[in-house]
PDB file of N, CA and C in Angstrom:
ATOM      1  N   UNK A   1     -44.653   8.915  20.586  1.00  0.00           N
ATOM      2  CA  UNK A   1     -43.418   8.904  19.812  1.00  0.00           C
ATOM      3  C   UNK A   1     -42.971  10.348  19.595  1.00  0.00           C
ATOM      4  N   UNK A   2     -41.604  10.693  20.105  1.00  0.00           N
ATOM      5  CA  UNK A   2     -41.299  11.884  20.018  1.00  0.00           C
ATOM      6  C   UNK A   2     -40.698  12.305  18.133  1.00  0.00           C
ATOM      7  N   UNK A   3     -40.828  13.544  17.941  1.00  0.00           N
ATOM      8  CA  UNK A   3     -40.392  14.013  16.641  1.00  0.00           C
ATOM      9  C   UNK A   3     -39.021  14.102  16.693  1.00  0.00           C
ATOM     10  N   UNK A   4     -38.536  13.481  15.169  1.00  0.00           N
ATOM     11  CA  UNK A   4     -37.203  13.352  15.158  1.00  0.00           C
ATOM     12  C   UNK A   4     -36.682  14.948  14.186  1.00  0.00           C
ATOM     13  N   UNK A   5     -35.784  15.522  14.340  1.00  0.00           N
ATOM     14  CA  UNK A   5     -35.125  16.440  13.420  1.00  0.00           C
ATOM     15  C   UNK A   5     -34.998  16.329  11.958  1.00  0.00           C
ATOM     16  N   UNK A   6     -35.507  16.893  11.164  1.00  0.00           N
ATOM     17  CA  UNK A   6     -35.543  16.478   9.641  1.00  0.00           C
ATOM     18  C   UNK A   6     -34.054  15.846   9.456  1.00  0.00           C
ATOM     19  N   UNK A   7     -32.777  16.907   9.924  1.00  0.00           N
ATOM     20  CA  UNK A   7     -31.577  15.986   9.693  1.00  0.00           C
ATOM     21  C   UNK A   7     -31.292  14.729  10.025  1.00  0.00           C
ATOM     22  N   UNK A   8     -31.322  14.830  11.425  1.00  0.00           N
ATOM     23  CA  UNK A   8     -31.530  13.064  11.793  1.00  0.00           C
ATOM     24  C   UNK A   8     -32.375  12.235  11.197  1.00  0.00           C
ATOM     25  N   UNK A   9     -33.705  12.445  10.903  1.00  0.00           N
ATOM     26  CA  UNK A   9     -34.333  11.586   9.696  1.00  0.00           C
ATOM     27  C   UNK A   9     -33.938  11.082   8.125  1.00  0.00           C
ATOM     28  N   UNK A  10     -33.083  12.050   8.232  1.00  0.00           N
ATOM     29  CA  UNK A  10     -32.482  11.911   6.764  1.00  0.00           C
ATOM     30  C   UNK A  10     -31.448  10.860   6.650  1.00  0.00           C
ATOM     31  N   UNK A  11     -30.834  11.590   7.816  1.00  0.00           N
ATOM     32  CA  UNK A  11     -29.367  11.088   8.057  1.00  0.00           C
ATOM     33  C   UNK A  11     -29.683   9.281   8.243  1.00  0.00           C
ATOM     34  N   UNK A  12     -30.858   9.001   8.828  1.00  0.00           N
ATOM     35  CA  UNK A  12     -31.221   7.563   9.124  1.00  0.00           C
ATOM     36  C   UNK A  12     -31.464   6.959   7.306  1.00  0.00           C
ATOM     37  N   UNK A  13     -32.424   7.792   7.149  1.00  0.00           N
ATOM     38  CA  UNK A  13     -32.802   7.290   5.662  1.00  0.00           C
ATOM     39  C   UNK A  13     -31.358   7.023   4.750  1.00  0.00           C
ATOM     40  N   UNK A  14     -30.258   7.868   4.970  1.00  0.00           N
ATOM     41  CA  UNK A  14     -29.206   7.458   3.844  1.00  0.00           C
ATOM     42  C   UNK A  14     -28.434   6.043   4.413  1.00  0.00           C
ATOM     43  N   UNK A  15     -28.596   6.446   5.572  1.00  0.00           N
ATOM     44  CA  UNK A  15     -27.649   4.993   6.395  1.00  0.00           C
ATOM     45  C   UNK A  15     -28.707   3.524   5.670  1.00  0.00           C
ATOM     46  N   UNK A  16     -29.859   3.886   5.675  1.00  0.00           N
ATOM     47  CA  UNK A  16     -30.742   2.212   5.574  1.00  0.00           C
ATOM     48  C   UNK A  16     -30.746   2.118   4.356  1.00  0.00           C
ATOM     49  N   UNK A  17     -30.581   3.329   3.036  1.00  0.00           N
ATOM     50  CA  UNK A  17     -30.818   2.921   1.626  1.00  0.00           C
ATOM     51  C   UNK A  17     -29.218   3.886   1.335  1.00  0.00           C
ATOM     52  N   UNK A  18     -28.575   3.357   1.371  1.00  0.00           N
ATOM     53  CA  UNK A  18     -27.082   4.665   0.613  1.00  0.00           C
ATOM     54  C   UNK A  18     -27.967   4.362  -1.517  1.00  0.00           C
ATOM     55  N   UNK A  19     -28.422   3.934  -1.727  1.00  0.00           N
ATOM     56  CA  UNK A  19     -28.687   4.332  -3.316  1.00  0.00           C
ATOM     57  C   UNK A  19     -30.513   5.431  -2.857  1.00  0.00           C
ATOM     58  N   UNK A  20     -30.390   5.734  -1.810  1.00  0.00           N
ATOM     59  CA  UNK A  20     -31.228   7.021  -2.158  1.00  0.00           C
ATOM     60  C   UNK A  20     -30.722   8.389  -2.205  1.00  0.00           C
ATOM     61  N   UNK A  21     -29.213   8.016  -1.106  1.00  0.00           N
ATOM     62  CA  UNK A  21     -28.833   9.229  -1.206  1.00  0.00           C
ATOM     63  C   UNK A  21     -27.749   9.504  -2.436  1.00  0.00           C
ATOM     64  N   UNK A  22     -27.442   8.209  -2.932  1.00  0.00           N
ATOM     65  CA  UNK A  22     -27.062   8.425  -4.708  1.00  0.00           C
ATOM     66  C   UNK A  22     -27.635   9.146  -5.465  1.00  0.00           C
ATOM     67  N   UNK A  23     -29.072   8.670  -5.544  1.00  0.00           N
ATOM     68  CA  UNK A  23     -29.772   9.192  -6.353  1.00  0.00           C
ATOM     69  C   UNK A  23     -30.606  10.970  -5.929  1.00  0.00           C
ATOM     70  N   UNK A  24     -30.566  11.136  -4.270  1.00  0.00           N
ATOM     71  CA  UNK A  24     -30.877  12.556  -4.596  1.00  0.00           C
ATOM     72  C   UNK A  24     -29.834  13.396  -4.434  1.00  0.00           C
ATOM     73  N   UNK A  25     -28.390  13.206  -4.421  1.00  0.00           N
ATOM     74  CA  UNK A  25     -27.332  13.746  -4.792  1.00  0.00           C
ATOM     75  C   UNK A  25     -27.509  14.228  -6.169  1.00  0.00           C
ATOM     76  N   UNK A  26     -27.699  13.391  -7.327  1.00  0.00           N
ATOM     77  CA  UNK A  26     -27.820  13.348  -8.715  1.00  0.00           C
ATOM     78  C   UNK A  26     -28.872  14.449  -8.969  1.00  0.00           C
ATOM     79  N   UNK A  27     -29.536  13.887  -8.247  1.00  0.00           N
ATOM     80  CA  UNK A  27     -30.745  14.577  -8.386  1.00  0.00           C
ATOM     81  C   UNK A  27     -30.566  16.400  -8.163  1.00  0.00           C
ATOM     82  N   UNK A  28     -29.905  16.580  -7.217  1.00  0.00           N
ATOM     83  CA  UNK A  28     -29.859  17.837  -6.691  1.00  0.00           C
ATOM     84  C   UNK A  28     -28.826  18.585  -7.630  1.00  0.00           C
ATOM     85  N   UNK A  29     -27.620  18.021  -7.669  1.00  0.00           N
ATOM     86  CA  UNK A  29     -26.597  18.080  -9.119  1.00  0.00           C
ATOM     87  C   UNK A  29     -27.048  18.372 -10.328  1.00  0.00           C
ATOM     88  N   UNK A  30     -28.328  17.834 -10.832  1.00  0.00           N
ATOM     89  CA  UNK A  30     -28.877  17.874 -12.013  1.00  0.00           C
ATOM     90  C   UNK A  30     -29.210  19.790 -11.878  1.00  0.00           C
ATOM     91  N   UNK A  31     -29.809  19.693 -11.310  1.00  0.00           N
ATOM     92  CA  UNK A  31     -30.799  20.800 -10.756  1.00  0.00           C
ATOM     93  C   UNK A  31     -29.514  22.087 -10.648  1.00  0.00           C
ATOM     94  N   UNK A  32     -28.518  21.902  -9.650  1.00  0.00           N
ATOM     95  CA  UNK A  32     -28.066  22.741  -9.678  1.00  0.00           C
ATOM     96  C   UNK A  32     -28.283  23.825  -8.832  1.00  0.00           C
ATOM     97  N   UNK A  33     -28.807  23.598  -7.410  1.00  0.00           N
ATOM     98  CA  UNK A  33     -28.805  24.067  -6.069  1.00  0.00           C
ATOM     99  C   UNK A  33     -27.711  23.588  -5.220  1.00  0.00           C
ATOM    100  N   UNK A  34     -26.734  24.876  -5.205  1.00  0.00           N
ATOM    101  CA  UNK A  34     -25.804  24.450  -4.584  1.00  0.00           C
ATOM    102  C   UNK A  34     -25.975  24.549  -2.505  1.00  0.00           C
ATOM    103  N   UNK A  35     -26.939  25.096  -2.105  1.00  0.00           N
ATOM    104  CA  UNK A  35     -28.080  25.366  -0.552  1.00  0.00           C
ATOM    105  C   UNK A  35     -27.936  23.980  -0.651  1.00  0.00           C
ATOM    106  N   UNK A  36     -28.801  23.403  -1.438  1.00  0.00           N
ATOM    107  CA  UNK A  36     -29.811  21.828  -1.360  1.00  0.00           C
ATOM    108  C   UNK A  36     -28.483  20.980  -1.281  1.00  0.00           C
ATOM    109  N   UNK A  37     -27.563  21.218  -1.961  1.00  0.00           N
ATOM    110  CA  UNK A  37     -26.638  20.187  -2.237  1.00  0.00           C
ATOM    111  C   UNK A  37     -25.445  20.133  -0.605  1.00  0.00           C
ATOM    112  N   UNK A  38     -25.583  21.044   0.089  1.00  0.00           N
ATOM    113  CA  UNK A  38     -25.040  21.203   1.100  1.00  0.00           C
ATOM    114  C   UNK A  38     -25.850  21.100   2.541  1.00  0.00           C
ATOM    115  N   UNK A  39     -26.998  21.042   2.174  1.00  0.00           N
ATOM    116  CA  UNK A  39     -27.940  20.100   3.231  1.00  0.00           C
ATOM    117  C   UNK A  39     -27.877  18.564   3.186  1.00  0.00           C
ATOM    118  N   UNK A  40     -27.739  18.492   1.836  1.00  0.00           N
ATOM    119  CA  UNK A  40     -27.707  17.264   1.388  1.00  0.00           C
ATOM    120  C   UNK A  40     -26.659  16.396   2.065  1.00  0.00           C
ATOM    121  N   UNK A  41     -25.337  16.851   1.775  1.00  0.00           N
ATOM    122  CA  UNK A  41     -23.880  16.965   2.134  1.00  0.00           C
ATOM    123  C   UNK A  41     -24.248  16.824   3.989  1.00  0.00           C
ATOM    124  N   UNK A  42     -24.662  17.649   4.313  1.00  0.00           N
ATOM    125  CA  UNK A  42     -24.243  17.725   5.939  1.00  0.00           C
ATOM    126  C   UNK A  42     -25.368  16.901   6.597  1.00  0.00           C
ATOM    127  N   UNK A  43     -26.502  16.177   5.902  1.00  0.00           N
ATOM    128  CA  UNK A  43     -27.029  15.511   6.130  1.00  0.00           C
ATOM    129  C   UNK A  43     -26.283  14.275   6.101  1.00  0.00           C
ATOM    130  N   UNK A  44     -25.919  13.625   4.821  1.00  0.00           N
ATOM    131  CA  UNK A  44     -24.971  12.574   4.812  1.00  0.00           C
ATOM    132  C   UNK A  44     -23.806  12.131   5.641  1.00  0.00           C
ATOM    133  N   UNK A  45     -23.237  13.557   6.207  1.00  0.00           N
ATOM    134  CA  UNK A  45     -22.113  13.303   6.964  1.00  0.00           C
ATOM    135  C   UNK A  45     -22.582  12.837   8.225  1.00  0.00           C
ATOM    136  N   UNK A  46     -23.680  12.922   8.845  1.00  0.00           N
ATOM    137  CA  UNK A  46     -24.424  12.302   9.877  1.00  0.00           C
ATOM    138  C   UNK A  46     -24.525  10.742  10.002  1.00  0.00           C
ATOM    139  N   UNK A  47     -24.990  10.793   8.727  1.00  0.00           N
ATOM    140  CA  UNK A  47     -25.415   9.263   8.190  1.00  0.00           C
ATOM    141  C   UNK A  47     -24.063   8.524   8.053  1.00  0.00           C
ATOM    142  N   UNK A  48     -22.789   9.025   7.734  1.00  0.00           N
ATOM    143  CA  UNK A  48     -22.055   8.535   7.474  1.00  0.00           C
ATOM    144  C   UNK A  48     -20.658   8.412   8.823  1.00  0.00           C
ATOM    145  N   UNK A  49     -20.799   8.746   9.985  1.00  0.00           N
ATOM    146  CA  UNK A  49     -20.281   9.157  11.229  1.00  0.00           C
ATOM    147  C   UNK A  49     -20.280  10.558  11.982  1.00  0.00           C
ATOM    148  N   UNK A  50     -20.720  11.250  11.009  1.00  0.00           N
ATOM    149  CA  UNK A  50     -20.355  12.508  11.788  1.00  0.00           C
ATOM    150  C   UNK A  50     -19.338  13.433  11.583  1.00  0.00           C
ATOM    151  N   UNK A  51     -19.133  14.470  11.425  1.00  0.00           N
ATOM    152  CA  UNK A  51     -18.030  15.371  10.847  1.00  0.00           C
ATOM    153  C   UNK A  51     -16.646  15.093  11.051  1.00  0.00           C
ATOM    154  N   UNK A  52     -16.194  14.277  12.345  1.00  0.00           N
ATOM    155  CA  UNK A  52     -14.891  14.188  12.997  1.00  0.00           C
ATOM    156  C   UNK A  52     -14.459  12.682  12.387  1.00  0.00           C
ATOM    157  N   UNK A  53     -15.026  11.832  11.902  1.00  0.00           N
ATOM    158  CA  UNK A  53     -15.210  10.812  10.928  1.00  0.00           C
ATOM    159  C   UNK A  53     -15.036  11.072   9.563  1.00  0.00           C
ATOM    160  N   UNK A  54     -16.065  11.811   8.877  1.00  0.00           N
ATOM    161  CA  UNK A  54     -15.612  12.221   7.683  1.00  0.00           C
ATOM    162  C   UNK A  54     -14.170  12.850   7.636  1.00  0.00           C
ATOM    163  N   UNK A  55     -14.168  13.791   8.554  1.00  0.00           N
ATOM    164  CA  UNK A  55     -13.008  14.368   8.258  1.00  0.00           C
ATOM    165  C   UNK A  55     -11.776  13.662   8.059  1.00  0.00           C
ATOM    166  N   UNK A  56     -11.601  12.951   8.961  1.00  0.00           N
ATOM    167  CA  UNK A  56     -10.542  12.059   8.739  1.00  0.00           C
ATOM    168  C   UNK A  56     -10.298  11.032   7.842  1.00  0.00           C
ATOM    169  N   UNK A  57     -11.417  10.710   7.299  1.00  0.00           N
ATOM    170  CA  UNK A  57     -11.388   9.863   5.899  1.00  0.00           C
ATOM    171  C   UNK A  57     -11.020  10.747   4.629  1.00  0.00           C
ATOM    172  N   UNK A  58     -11.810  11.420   4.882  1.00  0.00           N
ATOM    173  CA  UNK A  58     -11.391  12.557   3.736  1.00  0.00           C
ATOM    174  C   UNK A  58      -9.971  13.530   3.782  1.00  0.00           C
ATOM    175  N   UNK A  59      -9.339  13.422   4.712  1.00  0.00           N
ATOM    176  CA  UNK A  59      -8.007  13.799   5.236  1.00  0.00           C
ATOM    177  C   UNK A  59      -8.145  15.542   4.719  1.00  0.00           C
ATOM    178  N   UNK A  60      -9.574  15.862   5.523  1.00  0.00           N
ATOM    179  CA  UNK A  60      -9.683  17.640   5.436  1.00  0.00           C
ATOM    180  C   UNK A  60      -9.439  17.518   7.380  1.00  0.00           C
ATOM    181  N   UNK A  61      -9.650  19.261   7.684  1.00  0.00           N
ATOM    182  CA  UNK A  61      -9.408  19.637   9.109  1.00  0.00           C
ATOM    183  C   UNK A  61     -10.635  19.645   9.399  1.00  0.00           C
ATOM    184  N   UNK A  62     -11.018  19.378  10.665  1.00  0.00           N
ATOM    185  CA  UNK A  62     -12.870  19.379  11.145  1.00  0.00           C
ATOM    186  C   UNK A  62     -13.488  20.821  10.691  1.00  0.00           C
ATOM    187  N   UNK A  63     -12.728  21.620  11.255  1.00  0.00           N
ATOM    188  CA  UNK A  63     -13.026  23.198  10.780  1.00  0.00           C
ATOM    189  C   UNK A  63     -13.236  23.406   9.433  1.00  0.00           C
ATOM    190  N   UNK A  64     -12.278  22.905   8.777  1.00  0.00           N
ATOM    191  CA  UNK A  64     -12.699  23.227   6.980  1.00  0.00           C
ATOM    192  C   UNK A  64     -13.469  22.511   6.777  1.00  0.00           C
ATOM    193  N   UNK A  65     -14.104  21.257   7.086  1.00  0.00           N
ATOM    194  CA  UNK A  65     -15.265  20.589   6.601  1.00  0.00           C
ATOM    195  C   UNK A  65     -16.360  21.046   7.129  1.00  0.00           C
ATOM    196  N   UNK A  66     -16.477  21.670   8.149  1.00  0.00           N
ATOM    197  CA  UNK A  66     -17.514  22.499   8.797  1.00  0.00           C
ATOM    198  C   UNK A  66     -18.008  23.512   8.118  1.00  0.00           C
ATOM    199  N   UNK A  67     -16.978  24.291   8.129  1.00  0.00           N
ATOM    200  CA  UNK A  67     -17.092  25.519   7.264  1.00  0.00           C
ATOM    201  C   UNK A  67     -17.589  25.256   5.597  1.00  0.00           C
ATOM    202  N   UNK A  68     -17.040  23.982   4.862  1.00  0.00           N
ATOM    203  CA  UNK A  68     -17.381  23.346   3.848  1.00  0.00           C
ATOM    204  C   UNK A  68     -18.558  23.637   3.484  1.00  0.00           C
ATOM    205  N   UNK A  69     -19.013  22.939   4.567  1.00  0.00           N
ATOM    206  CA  UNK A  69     -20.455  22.566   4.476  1.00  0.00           C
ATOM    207  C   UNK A  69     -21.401  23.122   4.862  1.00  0.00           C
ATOM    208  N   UNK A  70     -21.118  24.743   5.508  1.00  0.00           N
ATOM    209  CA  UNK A  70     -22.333  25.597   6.281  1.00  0.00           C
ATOM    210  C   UNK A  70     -22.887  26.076   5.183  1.00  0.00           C
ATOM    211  N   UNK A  71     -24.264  26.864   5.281  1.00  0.00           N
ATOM    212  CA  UNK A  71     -25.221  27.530   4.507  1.00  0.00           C
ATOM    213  C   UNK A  71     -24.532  28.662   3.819  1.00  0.00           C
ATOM    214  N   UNK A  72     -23.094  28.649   4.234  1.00  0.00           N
ATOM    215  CA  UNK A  72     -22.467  29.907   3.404  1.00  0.00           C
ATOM    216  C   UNK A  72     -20.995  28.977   2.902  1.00  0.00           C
ATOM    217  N   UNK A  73     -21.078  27.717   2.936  1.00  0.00           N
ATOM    218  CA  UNK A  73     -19.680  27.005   2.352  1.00  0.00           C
ATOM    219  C   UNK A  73     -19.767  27.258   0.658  1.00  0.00           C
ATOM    220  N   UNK A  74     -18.587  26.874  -0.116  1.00  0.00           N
ATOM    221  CA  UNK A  74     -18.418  26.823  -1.266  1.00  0.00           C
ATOM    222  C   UNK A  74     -17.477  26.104  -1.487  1.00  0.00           C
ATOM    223  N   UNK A  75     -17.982  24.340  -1.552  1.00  0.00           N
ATOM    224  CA  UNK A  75     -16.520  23.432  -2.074  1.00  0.00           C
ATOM    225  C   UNK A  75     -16.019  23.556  -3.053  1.00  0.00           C
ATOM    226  N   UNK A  76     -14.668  23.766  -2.626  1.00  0.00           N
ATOM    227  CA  UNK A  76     -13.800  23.513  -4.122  1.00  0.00           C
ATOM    228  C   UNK A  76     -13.602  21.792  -4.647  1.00  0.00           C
ATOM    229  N   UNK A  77     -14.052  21.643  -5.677  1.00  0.00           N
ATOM    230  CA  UNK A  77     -13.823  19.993  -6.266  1.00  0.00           C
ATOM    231  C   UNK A  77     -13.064  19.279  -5.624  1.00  0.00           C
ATOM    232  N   UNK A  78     -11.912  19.876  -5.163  1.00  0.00           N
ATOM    233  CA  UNK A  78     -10.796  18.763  -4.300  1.00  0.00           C
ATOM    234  C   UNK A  78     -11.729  18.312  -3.077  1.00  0.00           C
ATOM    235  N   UNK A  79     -12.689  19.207  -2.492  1.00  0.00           N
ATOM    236  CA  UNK A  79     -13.034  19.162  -1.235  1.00  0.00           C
ATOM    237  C   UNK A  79     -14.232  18.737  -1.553  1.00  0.00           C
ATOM    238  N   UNK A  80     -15.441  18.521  -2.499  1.00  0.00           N
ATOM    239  CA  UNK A  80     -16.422  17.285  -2.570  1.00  0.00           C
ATOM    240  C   UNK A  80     -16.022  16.569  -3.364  1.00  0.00           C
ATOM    241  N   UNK A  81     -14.745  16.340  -3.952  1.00  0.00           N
ATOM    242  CA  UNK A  81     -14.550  14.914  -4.504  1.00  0.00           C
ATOM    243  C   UNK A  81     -13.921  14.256  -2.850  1.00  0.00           C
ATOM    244  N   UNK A  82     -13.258  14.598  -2.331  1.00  0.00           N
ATOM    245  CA  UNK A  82     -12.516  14.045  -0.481  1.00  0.00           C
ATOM    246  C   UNK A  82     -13.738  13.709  -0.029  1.00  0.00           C
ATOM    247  N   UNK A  83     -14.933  14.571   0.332  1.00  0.00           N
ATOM    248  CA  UNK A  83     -15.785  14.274   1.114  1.00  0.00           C
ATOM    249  C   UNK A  83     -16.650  12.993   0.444  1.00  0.00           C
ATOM    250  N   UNK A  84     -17.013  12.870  -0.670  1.00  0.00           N
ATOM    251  CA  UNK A  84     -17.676  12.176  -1.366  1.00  0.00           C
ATOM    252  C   UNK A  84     -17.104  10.911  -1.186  1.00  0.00           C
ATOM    253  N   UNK A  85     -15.791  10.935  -1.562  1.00  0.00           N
ATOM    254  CA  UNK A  85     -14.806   9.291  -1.365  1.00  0.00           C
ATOM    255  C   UNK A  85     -15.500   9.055  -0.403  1.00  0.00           C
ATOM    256  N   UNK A  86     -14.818   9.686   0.793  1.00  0.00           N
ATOM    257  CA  UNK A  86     -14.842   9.208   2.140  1.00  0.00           C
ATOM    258  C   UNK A  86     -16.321   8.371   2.471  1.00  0.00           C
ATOM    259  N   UNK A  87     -17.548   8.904   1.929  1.00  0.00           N
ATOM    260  CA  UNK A  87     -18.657   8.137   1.750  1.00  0.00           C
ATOM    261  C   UNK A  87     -19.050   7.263   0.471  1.00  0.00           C
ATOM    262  N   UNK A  88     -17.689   6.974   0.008  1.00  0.00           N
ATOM    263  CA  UNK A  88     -17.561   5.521  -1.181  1.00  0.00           C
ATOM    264  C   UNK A  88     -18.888   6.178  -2.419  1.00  0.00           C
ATOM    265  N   UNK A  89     -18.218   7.359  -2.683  1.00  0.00           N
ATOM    266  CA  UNK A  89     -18.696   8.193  -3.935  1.00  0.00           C
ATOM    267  C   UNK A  89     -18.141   8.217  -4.493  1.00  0.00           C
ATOM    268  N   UNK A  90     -18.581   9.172  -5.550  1.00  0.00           N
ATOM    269  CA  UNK A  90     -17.567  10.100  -6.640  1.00  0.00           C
ATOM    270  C   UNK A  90     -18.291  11.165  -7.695  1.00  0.00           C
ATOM    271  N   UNK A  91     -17.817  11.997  -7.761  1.00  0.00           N
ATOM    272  CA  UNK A  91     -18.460  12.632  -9.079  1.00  0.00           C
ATOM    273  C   UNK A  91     -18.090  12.128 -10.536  1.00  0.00           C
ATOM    274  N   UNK A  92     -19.399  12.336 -11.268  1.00  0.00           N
ATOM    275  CA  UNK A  92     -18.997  11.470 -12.766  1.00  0.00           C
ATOM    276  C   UNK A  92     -19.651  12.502 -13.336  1.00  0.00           C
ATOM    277  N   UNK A  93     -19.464  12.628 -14.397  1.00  0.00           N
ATOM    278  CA  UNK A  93     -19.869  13.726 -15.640  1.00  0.00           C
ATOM    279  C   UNK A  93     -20.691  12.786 -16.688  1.00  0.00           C
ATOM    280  N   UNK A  94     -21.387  12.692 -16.981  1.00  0.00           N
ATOM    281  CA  UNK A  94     -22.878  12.023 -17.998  1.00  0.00           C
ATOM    282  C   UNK A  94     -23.254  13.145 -18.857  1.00  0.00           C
ATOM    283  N   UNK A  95     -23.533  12.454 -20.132  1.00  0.00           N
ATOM    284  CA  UNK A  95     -24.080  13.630 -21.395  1.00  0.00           C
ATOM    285  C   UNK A  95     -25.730  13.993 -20.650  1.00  0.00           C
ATOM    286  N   UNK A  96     -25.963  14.346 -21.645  1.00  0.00           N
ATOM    287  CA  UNK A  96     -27.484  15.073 -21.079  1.00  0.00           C
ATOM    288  C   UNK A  96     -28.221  14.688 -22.169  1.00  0.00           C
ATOM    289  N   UNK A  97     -27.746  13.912 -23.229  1.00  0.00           N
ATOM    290  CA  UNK A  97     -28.597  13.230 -24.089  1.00  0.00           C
ATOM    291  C   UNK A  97     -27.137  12.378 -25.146  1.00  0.00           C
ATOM    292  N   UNK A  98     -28.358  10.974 -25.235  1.00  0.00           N
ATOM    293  CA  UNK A  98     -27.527  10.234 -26.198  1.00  0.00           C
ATOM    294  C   UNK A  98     -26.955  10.723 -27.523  1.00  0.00           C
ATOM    295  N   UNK A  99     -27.509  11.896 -28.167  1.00  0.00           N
ATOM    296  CA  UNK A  99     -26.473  12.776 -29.107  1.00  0.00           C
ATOM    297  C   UNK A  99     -25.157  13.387 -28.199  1.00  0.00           C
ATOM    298  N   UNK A 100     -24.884  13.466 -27.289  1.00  0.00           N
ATOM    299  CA  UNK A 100     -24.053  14.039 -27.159  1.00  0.00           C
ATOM    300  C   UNK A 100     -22.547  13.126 -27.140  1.00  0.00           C
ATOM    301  N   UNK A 101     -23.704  11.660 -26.313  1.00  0.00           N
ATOM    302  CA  UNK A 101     -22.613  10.416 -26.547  1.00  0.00           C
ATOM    303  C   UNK A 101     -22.211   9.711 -27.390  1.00  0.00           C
ATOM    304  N   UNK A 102     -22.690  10.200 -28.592  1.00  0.00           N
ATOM    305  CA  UNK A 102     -22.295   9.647 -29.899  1.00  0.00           C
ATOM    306  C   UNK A 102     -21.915  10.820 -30.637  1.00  0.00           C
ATOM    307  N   UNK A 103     -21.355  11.777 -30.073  1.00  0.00           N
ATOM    308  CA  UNK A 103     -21.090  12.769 -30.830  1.00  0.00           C
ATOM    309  C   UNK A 103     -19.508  12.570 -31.181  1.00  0.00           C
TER     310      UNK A 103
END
């Protein structure tokens, strides 16, 4: 059995469970690695068709989602809330403790 590419492994893993890659989205968000969160990201877009797919769901240019998403990208909110839709996401904002939700 030949070795698969950590991305392509991933990219399989979000396609067979999409609530794992919910949850290590969150996960990575929590944390606050914006590297991790863009592996994360360009992993998913695999899982989810492929850049020329996303792109067009997300109605960005292949180039700006490329660029988005390289080891030196920096999305602006318009551009991971687009990409996120396009993979039937969203960003949500949650307290960080039940005092805050009853505040």
């Amino acid at each position: 059995m030949r070795d698969r590419a950590h991305d392509e492994a991933m990219a399989e893993a979000f396609r067979k469970d999409p609530a794992y890659a919910v949850e290590l989205l969150n996960s990575i968000l929590e944390d606050g690695d914006q590297a991790e969160l863009l592996i994360a990201l360009r992993q998913m877009t695999k899982a989810f068709g492929g850049v020329p797919k996303v792109a067009e769901k997300a109605q960005l240019n292949r180039t700006q989602l490329y660029r988005t998403l390289s080891a030196d990208g920096n999305p602006e909110i318009r551009s991971l809330t687009a990409i996120l839709k396009s993979m039937g996401l969203r960003l949500a904002v949650l307290p960080l403790s039940a005092e805050v939700a009853h505040a």
